[in-house]
Protein backbone atom coordinates (compact mmCIF):
# COMPACT_ATOMS: atom_id res chain seq x y z
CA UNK A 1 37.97 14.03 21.76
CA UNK A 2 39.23 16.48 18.92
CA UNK A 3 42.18 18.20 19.91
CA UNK A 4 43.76 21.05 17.07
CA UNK A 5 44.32 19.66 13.65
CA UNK A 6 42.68 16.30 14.12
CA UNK A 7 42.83 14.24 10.98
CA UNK A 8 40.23 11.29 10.52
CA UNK A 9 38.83 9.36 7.62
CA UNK A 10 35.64 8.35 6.02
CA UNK A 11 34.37 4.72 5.70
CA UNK A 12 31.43 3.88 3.36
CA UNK A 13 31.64 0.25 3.06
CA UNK A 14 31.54 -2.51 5.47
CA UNK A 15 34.86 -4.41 5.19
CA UNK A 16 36.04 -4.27 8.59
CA UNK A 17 39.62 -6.00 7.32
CA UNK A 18 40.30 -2.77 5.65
CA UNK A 19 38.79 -0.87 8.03
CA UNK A 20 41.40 -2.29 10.72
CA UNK A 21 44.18 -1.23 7.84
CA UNK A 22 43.17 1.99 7.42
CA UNK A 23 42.69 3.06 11.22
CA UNK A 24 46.15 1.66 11.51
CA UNK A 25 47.62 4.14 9.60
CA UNK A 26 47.94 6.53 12.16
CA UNK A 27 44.67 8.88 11.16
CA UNK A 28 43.14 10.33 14.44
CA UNK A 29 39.75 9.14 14.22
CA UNK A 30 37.74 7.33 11.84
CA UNK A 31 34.19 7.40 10.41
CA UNK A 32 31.78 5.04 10.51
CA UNK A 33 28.81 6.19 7.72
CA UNK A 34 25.41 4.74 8.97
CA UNK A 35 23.33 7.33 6.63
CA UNK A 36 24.80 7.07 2.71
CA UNK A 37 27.38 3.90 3.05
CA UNK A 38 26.42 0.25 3.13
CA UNK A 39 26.98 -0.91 6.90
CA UNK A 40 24.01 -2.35 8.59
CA UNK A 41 24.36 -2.58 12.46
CA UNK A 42 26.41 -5.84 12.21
CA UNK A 43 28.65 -3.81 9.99
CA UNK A 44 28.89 -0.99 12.23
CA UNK A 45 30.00 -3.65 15.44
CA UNK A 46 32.46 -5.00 12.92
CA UNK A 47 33.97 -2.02 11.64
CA UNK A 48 33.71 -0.10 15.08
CA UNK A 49 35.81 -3.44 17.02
CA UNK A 50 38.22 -3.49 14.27
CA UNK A 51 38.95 0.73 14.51
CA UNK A 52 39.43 -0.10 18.38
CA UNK A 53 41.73 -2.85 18.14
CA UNK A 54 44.07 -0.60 15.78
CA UNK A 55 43.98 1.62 18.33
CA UNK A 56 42.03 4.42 16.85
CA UNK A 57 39.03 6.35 17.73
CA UNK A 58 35.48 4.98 15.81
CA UNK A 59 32.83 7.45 14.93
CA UNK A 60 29.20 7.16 13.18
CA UNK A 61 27.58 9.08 11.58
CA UNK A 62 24.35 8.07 12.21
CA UNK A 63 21.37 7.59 9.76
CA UNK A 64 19.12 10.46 11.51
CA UNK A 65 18.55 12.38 14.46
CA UNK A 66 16.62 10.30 16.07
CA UNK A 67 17.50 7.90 19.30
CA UNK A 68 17.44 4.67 18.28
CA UNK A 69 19.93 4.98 15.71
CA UNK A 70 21.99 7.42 17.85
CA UNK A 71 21.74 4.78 20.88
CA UNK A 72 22.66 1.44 18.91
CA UNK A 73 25.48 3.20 17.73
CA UNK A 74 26.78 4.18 21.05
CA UNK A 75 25.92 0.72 22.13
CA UNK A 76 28.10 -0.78 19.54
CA UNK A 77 31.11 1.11 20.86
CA UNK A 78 31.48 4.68 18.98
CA UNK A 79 33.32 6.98 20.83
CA UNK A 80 30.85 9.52 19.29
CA UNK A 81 27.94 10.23 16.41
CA UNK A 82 27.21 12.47 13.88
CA UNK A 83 24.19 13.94 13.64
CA UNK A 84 23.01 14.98 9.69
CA UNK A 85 20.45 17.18 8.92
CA UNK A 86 20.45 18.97 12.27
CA UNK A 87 18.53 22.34 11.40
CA UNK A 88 17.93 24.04 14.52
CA UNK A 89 18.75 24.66 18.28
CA UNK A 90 16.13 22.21 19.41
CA UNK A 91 17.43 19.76 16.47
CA UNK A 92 21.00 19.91 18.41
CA UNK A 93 19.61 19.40 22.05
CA UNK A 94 17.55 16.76 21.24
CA UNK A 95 20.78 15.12 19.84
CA UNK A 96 22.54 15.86 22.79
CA UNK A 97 20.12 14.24 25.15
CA UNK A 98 19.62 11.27 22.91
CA UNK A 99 23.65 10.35 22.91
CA UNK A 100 23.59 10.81 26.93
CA UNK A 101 22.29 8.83 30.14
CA UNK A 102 19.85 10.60 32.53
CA UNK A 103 20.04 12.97 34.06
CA UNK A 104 21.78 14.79 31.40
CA UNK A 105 20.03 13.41 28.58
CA UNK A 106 17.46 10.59 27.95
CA UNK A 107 19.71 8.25 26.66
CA UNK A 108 18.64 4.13 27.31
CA UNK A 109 20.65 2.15 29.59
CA UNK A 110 22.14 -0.48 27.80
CA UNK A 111 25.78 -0.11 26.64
CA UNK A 112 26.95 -3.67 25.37
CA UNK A 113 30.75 -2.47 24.46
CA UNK A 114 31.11 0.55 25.65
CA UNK A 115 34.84 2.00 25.56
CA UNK A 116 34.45 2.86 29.18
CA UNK A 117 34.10 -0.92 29.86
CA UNK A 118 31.69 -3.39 30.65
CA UNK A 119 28.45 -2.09 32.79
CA UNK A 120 30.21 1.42 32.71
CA UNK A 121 28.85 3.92 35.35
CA UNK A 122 26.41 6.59 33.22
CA UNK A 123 28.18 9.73 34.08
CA UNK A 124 31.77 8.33 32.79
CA UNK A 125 29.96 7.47 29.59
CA UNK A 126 28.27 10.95 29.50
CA UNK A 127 31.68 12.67 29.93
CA UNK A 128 33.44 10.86 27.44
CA UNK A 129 30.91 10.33 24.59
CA UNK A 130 31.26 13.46 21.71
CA UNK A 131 28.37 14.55 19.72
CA UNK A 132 28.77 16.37 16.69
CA UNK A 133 26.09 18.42 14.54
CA UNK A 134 26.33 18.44 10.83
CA UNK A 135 25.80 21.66 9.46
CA UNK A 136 24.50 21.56 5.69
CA UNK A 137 20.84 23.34 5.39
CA UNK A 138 19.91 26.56 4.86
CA UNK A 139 17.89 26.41 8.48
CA UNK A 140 21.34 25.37 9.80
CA UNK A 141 23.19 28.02 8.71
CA UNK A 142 20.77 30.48 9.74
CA UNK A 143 20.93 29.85 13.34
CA UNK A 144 24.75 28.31 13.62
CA UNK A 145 25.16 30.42 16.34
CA UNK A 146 22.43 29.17 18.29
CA UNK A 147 23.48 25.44 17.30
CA UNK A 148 26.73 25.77 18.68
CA UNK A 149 25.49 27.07 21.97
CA UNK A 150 23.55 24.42 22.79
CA UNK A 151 25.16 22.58 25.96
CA UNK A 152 26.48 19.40 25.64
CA UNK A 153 27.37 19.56 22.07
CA UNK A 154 30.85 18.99 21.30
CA UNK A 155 31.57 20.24 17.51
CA UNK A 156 29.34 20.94 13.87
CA UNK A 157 30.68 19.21 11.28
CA UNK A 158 30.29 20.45 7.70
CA UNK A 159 29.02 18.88 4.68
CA UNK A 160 30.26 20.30 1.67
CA UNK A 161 28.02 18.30 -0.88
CA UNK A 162 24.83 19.31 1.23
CA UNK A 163 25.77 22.66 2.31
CA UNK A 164 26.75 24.04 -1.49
CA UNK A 165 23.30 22.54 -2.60
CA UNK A 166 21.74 24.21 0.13
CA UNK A 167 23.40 27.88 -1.19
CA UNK A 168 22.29 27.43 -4.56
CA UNK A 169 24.83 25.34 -6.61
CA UNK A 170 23.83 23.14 -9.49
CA UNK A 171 26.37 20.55 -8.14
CA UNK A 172 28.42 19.79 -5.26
CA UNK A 173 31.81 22.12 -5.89
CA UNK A 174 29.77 24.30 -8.54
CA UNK A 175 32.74 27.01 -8.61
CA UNK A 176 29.74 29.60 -9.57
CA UNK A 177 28.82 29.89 -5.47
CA UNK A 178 32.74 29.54 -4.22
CA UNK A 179 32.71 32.81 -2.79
CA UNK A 180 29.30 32.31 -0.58
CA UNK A 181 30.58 28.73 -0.01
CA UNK A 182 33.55 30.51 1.73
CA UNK A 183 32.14 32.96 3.06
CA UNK A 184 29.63 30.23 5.04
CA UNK A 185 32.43 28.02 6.34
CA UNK A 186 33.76 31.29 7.61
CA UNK A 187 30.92 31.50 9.75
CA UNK A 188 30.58 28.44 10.87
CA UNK A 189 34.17 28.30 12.09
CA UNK A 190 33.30 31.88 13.78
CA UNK A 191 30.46 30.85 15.21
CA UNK A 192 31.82 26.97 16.60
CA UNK A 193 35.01 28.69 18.18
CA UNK A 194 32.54 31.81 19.91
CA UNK A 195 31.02 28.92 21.71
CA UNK A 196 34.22 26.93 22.63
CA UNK A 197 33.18 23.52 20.56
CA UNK A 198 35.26 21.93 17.92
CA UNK A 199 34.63 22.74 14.19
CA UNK A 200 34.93 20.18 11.31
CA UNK A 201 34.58 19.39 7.61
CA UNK A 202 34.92 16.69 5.11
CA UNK A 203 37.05 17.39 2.23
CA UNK A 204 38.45 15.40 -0.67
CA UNK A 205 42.62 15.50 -0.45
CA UNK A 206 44.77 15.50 2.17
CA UNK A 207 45.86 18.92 0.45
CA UNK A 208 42.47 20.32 0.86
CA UNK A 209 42.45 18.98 4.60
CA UNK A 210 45.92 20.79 5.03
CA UNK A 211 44.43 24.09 3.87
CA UNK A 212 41.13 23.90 6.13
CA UNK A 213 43.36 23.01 9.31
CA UNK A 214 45.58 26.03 8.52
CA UNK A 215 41.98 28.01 8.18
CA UNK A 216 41.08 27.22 12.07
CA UNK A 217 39.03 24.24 11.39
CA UNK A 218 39.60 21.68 14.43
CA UNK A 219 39.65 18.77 12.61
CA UNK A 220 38.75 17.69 9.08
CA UNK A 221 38.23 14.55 7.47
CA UNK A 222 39.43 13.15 4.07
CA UNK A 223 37.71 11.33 1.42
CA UNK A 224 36.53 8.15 2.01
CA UNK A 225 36.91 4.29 1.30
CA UNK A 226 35.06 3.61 -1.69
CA UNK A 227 36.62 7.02 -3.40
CA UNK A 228 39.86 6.20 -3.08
CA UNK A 229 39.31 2.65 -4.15
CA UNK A 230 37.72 3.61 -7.66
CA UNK A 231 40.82 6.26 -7.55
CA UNK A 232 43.69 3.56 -7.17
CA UNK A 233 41.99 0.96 -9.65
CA UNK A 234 41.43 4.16 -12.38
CA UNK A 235 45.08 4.90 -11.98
CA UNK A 236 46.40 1.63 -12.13
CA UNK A 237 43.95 1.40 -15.23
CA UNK A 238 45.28 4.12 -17.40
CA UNK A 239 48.95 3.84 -16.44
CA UNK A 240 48.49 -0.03 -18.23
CA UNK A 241 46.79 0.64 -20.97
CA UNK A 242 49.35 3.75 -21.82
């Protein structure tokens, strides 16, 4: 579903009305966050029916690898699901197979809203459905290659927060490992396009998002929701008390 420079956005709390808002906007595809936000399943039907009708793509990023989560939120209607944490090959794969229907994967027949329609036939759904692998361990970076070869798998996804804890910063952003921060997105974007699947990351500004699309990054995601909320309100804040 990503196609060169897409440009999506991050939601972390379950207000589908501003959901709907946002996703009309005219951002590519937008982000469901089952693992750190504060959408229950309810939340995620909400939010993921209110990114359709505005005409946008709905992701989740699902709260493990594991296929109950990965299923419900496929059942809901996400046109795809991130995977966190994914640390290996086998990690990936099992992903894979848990996001599609037999005999491809092991996937459970029971999609109540699926974007291919009601009752859909299982090897439309298979071809259509993206699954993405978030790359932000040390044991993920150590064997990228081998996570973006898996087949099936459609892009890795990076978490900056994760992934510069992971190379030894005291903080997410700690300028003291920038270098080996770059130097490991680098790779991953090496290693992503060397096996033909899409490569992403999460970053704070538009600017930023700019600058990592001009890198060779596929498609990159900015901010979130509840960020730019607190953003707006501190603005607005300091602008009336001045």
């Amino acid at each position: 579903m990503f196609t060169a420079k897409s440009i999506g956005y991050w939601i972390a709390l379950d207000a589908p009305v501003a959901t709907e808002r946002i996703a009309r906007l005219g951002y590519d595809y937008v982000v469901l966050d089952g693992q750190h936000g504060f959408i229950d399943q309810q939340g995620l039907l909400a939010g993921l029916m209110a990114i359709e009708l505005a005409g946008c793509a709905g992701l989740v990023r699902v709260e493990a690898n594991n296929p109950t989560p990965i299923g419900r939120a496929l059942d809901a209607g996400a046109r795809g699901v991130i995977i966190p944490l994914i640390d290996s090959a086998s990690d990936a794969a099992a992903a894979v197979a848990a996001a599609r229907f037999p005999p491809l994967g092991t996937r459970s027949y029971g999609p109540m809203r699926d974007p291919a329609g009601t009752r859909p036939k299982p090897a439309d759904v298979n071809e259509n459905v993206t699954v993405v692998a978030m790359i932000e361990t040390p044991r993920a970076l150590a064997s990228v290659e081998e996570i973006c070869a898996v087949p099936g798998l459609d892009g890795v996804y990076i978490g900056p927060s994760d992934l510069s804890l992971a190379l030894g910063g005291a903080y997410p952003g700690d300028p003291a490992i920038a270098d080996v921060f770059e130097q490991a997105l680098e790779r991953i974007r090496k290693a992503a396009a060397a096996s033909g699947v899409a490569a992403g990351i999460h970053t704070p500004t538009g600017e930023v998002a700019a600058r990592r699309l001009a890198e060779g990054f596929v498609f990159a995601t900015i901010s979130g929701d509840l960020s730019h909320l607190e953003q707006a309100a501190a603005a607005h804040l300091d602008r009336a008390r001045r």
